[in-house]
C-alpha atoms as a PDB file:
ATOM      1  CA  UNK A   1      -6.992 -12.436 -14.080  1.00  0.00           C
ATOM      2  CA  UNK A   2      -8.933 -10.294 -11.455  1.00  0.00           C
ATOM      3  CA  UNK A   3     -11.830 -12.742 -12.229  1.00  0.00           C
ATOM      4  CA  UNK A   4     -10.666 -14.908  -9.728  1.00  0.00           C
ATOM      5  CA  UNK A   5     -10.351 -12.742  -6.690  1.00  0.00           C
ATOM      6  CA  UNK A   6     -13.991 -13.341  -6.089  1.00  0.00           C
ATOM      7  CA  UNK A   7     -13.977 -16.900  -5.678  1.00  0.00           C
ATOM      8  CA  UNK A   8     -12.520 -18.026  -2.786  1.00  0.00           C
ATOM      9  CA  UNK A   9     -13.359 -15.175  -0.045  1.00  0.00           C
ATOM     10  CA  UNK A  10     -16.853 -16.228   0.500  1.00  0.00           C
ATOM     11  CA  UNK A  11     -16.824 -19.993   1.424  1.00  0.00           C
ATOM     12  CA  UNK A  12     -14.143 -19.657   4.142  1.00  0.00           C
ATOM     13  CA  UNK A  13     -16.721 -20.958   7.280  1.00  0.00           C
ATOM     14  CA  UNK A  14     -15.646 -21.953  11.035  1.00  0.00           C
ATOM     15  CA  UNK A  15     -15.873 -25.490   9.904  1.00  0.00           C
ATOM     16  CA  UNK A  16     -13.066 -25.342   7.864  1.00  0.00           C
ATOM     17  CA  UNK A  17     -10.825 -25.557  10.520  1.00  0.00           C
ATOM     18  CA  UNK A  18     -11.028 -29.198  10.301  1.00  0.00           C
ATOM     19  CA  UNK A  19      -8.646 -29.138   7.201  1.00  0.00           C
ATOM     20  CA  UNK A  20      -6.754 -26.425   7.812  1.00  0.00           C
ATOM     21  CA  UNK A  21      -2.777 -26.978   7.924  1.00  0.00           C
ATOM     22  CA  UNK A  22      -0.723 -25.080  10.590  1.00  0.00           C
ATOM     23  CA  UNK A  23       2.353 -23.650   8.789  1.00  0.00           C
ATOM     24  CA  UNK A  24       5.070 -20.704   9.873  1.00  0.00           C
ATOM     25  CA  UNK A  25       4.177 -17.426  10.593  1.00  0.00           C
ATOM     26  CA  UNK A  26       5.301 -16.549   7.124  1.00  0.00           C
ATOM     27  CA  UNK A  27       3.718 -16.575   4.224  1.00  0.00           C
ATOM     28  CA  UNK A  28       5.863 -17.849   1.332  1.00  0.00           C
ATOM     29  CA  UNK A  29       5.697 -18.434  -2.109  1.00  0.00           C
ATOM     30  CA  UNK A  30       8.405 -19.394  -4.261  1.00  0.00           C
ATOM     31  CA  UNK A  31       7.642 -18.869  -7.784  1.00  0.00           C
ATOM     32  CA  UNK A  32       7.255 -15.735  -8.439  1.00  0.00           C
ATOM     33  CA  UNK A  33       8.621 -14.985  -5.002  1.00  0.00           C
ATOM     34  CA  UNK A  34       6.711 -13.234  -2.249  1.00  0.00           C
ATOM     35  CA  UNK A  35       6.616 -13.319   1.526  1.00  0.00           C
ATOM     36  CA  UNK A  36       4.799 -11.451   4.124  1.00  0.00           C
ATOM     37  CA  UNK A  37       3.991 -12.014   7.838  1.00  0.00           C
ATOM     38  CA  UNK A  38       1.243 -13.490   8.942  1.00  0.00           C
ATOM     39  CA  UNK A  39      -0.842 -12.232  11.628  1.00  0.00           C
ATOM     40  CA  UNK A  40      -1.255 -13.880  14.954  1.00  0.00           C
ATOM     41  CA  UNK A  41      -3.696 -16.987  14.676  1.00  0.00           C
ATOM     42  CA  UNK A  42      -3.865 -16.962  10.678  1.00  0.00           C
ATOM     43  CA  UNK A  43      -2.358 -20.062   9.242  1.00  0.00           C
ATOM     44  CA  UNK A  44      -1.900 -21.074   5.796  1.00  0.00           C
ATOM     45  CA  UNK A  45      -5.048 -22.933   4.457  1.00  0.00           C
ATOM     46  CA  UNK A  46      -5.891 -25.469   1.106  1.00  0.00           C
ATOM     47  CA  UNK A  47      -9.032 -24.580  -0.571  1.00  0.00           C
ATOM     48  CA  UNK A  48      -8.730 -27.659  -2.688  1.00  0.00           C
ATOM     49  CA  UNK A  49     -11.982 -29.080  -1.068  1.00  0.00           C
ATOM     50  CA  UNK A  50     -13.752 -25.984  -1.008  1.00  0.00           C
ATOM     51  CA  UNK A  51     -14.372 -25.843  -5.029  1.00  0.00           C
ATOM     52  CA  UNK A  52     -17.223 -27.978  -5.066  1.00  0.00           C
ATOM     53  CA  UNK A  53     -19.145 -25.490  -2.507  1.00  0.00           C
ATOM     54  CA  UNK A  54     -22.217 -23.494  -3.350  1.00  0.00           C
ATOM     55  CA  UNK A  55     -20.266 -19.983  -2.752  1.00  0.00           C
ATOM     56  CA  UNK A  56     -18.544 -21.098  -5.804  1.00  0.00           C
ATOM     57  CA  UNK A  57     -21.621 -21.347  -7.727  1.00  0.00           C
ATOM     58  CA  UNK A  58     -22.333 -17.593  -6.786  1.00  0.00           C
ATOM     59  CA  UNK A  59     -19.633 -16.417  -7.246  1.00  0.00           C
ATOM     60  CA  UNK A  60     -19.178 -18.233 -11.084  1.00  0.00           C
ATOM     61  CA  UNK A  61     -22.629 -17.118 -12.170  1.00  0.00           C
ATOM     62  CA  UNK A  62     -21.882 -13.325 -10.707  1.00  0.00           C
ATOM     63  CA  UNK A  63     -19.125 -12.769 -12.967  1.00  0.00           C
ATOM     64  CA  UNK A  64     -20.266 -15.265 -15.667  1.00  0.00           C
ATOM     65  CA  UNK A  65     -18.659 -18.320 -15.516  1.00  0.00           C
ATOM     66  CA  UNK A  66     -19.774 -21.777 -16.053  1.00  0.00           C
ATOM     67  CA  UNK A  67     -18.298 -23.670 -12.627  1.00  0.00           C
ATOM     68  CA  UNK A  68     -15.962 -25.789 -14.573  1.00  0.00           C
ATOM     69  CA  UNK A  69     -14.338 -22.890 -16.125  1.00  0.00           C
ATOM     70  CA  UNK A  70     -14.312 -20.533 -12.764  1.00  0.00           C
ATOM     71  CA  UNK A  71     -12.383 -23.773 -10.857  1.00  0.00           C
ATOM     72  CA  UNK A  72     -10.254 -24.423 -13.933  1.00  0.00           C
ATOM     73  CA  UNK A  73      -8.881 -20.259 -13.304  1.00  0.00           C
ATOM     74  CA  UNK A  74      -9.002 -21.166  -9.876  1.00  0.00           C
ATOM     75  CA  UNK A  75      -7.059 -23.557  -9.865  1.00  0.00           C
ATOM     76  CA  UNK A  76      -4.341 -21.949 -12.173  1.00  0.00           C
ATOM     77  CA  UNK A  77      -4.041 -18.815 -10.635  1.00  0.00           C
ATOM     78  CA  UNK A  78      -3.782 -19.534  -6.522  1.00  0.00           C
ATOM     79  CA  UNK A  79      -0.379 -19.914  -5.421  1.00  0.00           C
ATOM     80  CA  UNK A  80      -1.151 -19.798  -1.524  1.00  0.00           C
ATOM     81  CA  UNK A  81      -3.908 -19.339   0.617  1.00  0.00           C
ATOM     82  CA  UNK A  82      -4.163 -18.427   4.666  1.00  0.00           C
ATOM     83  CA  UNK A  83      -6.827 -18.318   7.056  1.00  0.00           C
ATOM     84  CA  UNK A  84      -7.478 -16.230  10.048  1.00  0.00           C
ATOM     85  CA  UNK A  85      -9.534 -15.923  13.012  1.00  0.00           C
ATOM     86  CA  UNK A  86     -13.392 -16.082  12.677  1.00  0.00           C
ATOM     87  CA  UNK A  87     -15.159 -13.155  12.857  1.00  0.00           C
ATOM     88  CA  UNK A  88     -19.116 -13.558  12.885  1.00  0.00           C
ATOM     89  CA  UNK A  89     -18.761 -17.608  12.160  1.00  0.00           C
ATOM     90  CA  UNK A  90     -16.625 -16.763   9.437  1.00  0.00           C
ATOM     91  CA  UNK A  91     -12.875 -16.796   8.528  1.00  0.00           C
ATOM     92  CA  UNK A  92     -11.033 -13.939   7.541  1.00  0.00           C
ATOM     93  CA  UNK A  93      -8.803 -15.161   4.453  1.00  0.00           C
ATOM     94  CA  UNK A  94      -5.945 -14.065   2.180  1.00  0.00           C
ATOM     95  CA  UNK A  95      -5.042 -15.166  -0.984  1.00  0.00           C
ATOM     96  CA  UNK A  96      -2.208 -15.200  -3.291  1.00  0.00           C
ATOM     97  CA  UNK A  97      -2.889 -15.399  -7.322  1.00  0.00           C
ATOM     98  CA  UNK A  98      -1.115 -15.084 -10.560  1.00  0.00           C
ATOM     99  CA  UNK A  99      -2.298 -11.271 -11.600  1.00  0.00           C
ATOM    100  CA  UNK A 100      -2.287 -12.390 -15.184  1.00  0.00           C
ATOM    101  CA  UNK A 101      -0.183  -8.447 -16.024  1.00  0.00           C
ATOM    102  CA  UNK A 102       3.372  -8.071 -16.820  1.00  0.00           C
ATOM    103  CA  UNK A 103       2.882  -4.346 -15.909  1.00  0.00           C
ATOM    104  CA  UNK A 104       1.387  -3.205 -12.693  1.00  0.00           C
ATOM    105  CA  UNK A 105      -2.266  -1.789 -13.981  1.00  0.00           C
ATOM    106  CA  UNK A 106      -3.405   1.557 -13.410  1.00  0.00           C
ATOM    107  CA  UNK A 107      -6.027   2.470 -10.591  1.00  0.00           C
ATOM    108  CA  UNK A 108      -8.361   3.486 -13.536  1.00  0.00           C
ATOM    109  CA  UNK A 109      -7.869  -0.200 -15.235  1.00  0.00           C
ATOM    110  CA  UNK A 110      -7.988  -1.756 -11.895  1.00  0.00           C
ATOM    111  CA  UNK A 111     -11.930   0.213 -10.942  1.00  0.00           C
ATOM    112  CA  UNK A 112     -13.177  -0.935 -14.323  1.00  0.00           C
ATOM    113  CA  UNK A 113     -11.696  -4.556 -13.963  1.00  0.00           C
ATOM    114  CA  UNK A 114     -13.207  -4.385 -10.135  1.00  0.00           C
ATOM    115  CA  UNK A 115     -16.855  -2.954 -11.300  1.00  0.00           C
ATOM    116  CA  UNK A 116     -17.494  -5.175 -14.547  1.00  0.00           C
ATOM    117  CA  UNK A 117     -17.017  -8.193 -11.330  1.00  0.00           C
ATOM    118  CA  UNK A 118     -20.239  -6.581  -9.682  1.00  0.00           C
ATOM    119  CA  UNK A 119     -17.558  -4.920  -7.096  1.00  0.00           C
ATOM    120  CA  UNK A 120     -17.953  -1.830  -5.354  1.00  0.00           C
ATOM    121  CA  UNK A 121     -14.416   0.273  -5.583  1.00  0.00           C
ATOM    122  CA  UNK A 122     -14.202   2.271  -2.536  1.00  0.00           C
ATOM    123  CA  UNK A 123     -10.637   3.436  -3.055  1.00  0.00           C
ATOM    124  CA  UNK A 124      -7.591   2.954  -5.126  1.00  0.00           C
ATOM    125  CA  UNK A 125      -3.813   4.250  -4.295  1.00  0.00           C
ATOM    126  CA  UNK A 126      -0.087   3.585  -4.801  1.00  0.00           C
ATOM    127  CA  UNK A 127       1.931   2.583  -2.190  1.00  0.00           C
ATOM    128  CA  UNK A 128       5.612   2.020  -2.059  1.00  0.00           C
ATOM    129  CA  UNK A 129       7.117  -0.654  -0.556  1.00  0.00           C
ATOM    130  CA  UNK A 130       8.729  -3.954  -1.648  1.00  0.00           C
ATOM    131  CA  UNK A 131       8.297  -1.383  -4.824  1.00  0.00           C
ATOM    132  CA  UNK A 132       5.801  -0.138  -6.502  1.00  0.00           C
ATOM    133  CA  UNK A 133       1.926  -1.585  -5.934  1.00  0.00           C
ATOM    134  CA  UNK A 134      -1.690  -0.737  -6.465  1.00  0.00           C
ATOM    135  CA  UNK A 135      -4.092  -1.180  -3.381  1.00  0.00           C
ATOM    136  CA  UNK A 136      -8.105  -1.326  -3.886  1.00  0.00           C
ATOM    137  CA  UNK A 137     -10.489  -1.349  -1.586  1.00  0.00           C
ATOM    138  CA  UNK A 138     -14.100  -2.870  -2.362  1.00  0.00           C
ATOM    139  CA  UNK A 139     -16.923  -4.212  -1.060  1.00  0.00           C
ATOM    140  CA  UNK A 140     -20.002  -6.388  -2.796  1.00  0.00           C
ATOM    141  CA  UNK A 141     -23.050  -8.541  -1.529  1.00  0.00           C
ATOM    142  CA  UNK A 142     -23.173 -12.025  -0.913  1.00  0.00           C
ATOM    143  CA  UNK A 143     -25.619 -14.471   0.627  1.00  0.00           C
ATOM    144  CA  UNK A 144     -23.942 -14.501   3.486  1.00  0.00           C
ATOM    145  CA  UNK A 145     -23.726 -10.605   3.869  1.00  0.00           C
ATOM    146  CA  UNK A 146     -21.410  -8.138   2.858  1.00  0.00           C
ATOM    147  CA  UNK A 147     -17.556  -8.744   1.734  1.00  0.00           C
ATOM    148  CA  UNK A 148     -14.913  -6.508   2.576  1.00  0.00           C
ATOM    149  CA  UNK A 149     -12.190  -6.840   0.070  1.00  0.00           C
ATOM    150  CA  UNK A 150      -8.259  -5.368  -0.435  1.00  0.00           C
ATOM    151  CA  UNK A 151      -6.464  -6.219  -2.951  1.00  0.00           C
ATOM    152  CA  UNK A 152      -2.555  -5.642  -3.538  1.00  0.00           C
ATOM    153  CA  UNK A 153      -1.277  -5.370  -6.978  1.00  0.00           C
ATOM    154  CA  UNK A 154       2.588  -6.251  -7.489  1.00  0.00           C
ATOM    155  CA  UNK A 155       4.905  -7.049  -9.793  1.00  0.00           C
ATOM    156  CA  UNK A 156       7.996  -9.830  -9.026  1.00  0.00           C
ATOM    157  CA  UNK A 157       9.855 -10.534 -11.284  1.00  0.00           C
ATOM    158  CA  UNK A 158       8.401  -9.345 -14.130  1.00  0.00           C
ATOM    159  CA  UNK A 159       5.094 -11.133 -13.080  1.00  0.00           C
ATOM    160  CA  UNK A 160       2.108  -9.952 -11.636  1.00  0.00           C
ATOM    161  CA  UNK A 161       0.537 -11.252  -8.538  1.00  0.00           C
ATOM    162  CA  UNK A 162      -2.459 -10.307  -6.227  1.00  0.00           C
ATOM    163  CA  UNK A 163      -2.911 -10.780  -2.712  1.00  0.00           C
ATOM    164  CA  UNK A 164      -6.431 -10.592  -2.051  1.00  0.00           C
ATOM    165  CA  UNK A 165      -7.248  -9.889   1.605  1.00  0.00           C
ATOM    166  CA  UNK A 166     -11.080 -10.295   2.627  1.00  0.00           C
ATOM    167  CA  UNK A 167     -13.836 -11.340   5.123  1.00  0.00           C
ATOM    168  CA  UNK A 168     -17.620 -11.517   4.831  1.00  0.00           C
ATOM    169  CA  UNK A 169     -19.393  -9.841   7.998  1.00  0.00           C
ATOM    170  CA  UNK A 170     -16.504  -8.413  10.010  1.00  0.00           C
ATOM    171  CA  UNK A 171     -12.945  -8.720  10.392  1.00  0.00           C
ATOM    172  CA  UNK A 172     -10.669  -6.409  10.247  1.00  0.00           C
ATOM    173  CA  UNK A 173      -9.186  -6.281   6.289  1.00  0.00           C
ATOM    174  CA  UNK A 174      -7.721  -2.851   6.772  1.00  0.00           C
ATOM    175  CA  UNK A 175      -4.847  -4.116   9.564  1.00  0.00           C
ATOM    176  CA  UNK A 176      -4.113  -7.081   8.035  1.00  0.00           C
ATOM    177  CA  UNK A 177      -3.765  -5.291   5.028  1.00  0.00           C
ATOM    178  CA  UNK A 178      -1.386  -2.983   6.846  1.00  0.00           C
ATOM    179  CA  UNK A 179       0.832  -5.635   8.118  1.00  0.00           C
ATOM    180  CA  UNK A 180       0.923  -7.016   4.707  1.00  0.00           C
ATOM    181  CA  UNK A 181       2.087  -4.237   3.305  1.00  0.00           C
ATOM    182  CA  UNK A 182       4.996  -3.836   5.905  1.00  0.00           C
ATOM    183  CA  UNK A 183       6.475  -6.564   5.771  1.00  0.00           C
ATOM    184  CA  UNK A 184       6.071  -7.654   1.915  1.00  0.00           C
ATOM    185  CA  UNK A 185       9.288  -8.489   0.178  1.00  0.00           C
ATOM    186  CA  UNK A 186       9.676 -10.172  -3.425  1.00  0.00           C
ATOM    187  CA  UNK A 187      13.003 -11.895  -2.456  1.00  0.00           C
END
């Protein structure tokens, strides 16, 4: 279900603030269960209103959706979203998706999976913590510039989820990244 990944990094823009919800410095989700700490100033985020935006349009027709079907596996696969601080006019975001894999793919699957998107795989590795998981690193154009993109690959529970960390035109994906990945647990 990497199809998805895609979608939502681009249309995070300083204006968004206006619907933005503050929640704990946590991020939680129960079902399948994962929680990681937030950095300082991100807050969790609802990208309900954002499907209707033209960055969703790009991002359908890139990996060859019509926009009904790309919201429809939006909407299914996002458990949770969060914001962070705006880098360049733009908001550095994570997300939290059903992976659509019972068994955590390989760095090989995940680079093909990544390149038929129109991704640019930079790296992939294993890390352990909170188990096993796959981290990739990519990067692709958009109209807005270039997006910087992680993404974690986990199983919980027997399901697989991806936390997609990424920000068009700066931030600073690698450290957030980082403090995902130390303080990720699937309790």
């Amino acid at each position: 279900m990497l199809v998805v990944l895609v979608a939502l990094l681009v249309g995070v823009s300083g204006g968004l603030g206006l619907r933005a919800a503050r929640a704990p410095h946590e991020l939680v989700v129960a079902d399948p269960p994962v929680r990681f700490e937030l950095p300082a100033g991100w807050h969790r985020y609802d990208r309900s209103g954002d499907l209707g935006e033209p960055y969703v349009r790009e991002a359908a027709a890139r990996q060859g959706f019509t926009m009904q079907d790309y919201v429809a596996k939006i909407r299914a696969s996002t458990l949770a979203t969060a914001v962070g601080p705006a880098s360049e006019g733009r908001y550095q975001s994570i997300d939290v998706q059903k992976g659509g894999f019972s068994r955590l793919p390989t760095t090989q699957e995940i680079t093909s999976q990544m390149t038929r998107l129109a991704m640019e795989v930079d790296s992939t590795h294993s890390v352990s913590t909170a188990g096993e998981v796959v981290v990739a690193q990519a990067h692709y154009p958009v109209a807005e510039g270039r997006a910087e993109t992680e993404v974690i690959h986990l199983l919980t529970h027997g399901e697989g989820v991806m936390i997609t960390v990424s920000a068009v035109g700066g931030g600073d994906v690698e450290a957030v990244v980082a403090q995902v990945l130390a303080t990720l647990r699937t309790t």
